[in-house]
C-alpha atoms as a PDB file:
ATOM      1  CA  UNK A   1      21.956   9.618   4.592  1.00  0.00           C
ATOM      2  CA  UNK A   2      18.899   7.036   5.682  1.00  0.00           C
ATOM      3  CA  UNK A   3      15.642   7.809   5.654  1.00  0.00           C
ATOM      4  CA  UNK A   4      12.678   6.248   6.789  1.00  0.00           C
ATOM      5  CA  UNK A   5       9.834   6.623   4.051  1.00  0.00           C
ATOM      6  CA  UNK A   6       6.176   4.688   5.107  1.00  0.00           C
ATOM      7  CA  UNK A   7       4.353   2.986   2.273  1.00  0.00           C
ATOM      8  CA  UNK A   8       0.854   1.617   2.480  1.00  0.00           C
ATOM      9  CA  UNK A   9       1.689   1.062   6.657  1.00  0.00           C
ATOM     10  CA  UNK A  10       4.912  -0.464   6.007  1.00  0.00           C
ATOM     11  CA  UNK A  11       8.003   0.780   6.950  1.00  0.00           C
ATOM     12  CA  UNK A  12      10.893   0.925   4.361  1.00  0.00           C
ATOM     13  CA  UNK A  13      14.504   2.307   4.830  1.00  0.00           C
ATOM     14  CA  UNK A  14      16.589   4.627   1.977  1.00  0.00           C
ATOM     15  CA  UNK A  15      19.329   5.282   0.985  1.00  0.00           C
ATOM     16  CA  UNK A  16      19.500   9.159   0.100  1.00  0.00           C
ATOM     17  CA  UNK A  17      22.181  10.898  -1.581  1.00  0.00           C
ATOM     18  CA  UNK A  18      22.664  14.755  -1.393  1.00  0.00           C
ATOM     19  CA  UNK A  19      23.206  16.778  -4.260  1.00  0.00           C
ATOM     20  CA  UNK A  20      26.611  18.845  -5.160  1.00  0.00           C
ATOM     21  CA  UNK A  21      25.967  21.980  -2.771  1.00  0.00           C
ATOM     22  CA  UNK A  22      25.405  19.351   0.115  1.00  0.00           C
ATOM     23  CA  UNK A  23      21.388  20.428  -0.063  1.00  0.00           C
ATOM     24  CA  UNK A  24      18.548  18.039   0.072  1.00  0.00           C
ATOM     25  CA  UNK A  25      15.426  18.232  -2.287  1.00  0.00           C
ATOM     26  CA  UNK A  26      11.960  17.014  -1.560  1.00  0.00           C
ATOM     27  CA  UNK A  27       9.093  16.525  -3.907  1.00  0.00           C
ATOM     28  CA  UNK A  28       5.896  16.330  -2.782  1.00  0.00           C
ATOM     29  CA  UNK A  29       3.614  13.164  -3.102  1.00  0.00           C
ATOM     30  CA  UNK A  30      -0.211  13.432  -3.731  1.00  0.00           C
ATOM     31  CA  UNK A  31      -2.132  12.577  -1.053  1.00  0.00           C
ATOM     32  CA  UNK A  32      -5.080  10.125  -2.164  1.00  0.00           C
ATOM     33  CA  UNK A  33      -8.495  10.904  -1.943  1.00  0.00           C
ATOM     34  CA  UNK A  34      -9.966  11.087   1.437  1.00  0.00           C
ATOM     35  CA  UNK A  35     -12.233   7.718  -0.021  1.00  0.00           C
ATOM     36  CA  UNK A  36      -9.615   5.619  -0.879  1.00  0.00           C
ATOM     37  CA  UNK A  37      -8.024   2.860   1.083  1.00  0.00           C
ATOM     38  CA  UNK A  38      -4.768   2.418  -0.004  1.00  0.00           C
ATOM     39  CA  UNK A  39      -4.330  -0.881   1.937  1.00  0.00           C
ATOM     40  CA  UNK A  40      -7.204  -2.308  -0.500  1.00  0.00           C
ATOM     41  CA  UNK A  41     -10.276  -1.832  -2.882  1.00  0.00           C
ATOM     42  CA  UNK A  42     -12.589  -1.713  -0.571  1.00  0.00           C
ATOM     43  CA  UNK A  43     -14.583   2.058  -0.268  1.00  0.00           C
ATOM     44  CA  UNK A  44     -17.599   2.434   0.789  1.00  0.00           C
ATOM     45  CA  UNK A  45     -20.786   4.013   0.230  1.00  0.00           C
ATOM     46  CA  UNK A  46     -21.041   6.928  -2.513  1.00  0.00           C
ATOM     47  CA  UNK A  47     -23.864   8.584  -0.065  1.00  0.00           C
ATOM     48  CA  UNK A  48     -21.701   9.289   2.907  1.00  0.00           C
ATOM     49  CA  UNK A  49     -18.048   8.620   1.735  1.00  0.00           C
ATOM     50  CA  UNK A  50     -17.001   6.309   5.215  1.00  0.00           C
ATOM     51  CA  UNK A  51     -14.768   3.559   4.854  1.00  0.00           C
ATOM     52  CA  UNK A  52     -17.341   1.442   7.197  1.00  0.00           C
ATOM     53  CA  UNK A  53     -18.918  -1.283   5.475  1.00  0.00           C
ATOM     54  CA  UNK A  54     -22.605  -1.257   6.913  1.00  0.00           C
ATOM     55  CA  UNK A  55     -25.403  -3.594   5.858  1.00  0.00           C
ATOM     56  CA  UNK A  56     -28.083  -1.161   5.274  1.00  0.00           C
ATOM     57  CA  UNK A  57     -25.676   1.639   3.900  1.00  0.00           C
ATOM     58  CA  UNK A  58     -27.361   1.757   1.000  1.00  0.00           C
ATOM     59  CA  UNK A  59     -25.405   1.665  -2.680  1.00  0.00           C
ATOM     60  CA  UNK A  60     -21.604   0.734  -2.119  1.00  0.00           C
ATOM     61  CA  UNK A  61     -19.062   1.434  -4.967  1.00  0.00           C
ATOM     62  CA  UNK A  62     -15.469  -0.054  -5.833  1.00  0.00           C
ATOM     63  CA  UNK A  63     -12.054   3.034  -6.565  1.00  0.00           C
ATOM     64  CA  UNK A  64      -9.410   2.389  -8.277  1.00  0.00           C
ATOM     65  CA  UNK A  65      -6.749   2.198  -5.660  1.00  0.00           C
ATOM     66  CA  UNK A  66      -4.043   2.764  -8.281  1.00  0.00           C
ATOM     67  CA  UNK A  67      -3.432   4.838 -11.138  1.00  0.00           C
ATOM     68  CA  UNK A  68      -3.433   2.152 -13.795  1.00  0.00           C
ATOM     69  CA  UNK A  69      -5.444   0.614 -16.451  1.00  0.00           C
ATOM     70  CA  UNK A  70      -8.442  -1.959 -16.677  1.00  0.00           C
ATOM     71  CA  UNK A  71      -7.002  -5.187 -18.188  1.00  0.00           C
ATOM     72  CA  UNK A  72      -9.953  -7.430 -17.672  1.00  0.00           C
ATOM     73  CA  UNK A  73     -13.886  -6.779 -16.008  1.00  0.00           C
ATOM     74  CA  UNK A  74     -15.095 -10.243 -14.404  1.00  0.00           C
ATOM     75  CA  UNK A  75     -18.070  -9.076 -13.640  1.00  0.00           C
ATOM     76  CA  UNK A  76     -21.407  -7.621 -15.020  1.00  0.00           C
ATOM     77  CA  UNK A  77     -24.408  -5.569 -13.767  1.00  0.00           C
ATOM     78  CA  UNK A  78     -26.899  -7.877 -11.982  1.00  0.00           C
ATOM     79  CA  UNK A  79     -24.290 -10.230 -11.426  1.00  0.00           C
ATOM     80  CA  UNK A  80     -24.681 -11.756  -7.267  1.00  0.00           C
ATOM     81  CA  UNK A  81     -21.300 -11.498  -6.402  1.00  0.00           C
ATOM     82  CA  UNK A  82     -19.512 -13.044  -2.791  1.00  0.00           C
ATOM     83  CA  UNK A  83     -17.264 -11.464  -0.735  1.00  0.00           C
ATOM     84  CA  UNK A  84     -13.250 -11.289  -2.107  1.00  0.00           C
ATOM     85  CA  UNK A  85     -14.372 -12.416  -5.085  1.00  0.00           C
ATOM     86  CA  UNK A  86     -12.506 -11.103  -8.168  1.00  0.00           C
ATOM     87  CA  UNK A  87     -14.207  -8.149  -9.992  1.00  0.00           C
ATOM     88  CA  UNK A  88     -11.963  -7.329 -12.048  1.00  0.00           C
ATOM     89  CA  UNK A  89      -7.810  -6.470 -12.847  1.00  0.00           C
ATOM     90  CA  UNK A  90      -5.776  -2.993 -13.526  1.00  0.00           C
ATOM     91  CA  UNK A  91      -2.307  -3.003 -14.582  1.00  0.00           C
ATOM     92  CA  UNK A  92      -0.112  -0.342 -12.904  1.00  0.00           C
ATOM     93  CA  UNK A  93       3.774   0.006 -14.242  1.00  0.00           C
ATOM     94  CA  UNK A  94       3.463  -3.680 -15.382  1.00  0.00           C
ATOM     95  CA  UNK A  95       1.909  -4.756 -11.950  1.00  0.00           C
ATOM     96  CA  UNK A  96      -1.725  -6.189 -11.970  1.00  0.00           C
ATOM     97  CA  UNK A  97      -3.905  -5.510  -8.627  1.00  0.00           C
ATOM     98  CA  UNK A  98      -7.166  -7.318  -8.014  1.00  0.00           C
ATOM     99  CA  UNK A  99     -10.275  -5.250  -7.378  1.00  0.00           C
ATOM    100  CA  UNK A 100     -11.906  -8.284  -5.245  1.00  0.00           C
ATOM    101  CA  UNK A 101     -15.362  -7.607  -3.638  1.00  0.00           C
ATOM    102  CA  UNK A 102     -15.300  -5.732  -0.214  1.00  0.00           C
ATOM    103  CA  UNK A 103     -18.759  -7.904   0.362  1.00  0.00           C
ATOM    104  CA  UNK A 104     -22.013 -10.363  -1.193  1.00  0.00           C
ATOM    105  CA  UNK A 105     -23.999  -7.977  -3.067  1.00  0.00           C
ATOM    106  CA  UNK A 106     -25.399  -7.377  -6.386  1.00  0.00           C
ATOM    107  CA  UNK A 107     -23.498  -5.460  -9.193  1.00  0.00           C
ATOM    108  CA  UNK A 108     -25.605  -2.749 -10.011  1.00  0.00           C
ATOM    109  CA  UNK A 109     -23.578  -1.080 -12.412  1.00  0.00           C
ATOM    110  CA  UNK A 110     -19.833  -1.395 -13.977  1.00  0.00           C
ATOM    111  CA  UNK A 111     -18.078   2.268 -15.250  1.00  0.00           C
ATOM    112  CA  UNK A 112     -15.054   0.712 -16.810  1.00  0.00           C
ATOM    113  CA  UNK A 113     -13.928  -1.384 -19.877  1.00  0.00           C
ATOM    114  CA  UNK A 114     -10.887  -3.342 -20.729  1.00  0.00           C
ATOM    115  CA  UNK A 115      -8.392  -1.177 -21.856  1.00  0.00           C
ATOM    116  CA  UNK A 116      -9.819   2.678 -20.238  1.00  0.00           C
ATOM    117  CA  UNK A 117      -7.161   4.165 -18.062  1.00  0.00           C
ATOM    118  CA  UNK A 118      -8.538   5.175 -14.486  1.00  0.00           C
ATOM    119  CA  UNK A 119      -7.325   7.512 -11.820  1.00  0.00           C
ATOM    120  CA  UNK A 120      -6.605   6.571  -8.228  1.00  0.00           C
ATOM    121  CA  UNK A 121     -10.316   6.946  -6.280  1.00  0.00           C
ATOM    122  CA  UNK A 122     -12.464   6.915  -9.433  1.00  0.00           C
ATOM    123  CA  UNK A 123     -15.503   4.626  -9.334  1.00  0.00           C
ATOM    124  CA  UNK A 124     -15.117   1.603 -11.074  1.00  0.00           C
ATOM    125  CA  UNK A 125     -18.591  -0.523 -10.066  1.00  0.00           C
ATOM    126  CA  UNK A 126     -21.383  -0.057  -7.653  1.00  0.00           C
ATOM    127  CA  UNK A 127     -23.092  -2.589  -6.184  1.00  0.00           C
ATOM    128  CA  UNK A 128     -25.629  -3.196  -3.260  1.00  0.00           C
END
């Protein structure tokens, strides 16, 4: 049987096979945090958890959008930083994904090190 499964907004066909009483299974997937985005990095501020990116929004902060771990932090608190500029990599079932900057601001503080494992939605830097 096919099965249309959506991923991240894109659409991907599958190829299902049923098991030997001719029943079909399901698991159930995780939904992510309310704050995260899976299409990116980008979150938004701590103080009212929208995804809008506002000038005057007061402190902003980067989640994880994978389960993974940090491989390397590019950035450091105080650090002026532009927008999509690299902040820093996770690895994620031998994958990296780039935490880039969602806009200019200052780093005001950084939560993770190389090598700490973090959860999909936990903060990883704040910046204003």
């Amino acid at each position: 049987m096919k099965v249309q499964v959506l991923i991240g907004g894109v659409a991907y066909e599958v190829e299902v096979e049923r098991n030997e009483r001719d029943l079909i299974f399901t698991a159930g997937i995780p939904a992510l945090p309310e704050m995260a985005n899976p299409q990116s990095s980008v979150l938004a501020t701590a103080a009212t958890g929208s995804a809008d990116v506002e000038a005057d929004a007061g402190p902003r902060v980067s989640r994880s959008p994978v389960a993974g771990l940090v491989v390397k932090v590019h950035v450091h608190p105080g650090q002026q930083v532009r927008k999509d500029q690299l902040m820093l990599v996770l690895e994620a079932m031998k994958m990296e994904t780039n935490v880039e900057a969602p806009m200019a601001g200052k780093i005001t503080g950084v939560n993770v090190a190389p090598g700490d494992a973090v959860k999909v939605g936990q903060i990883l830097l704040e910046f204003e």
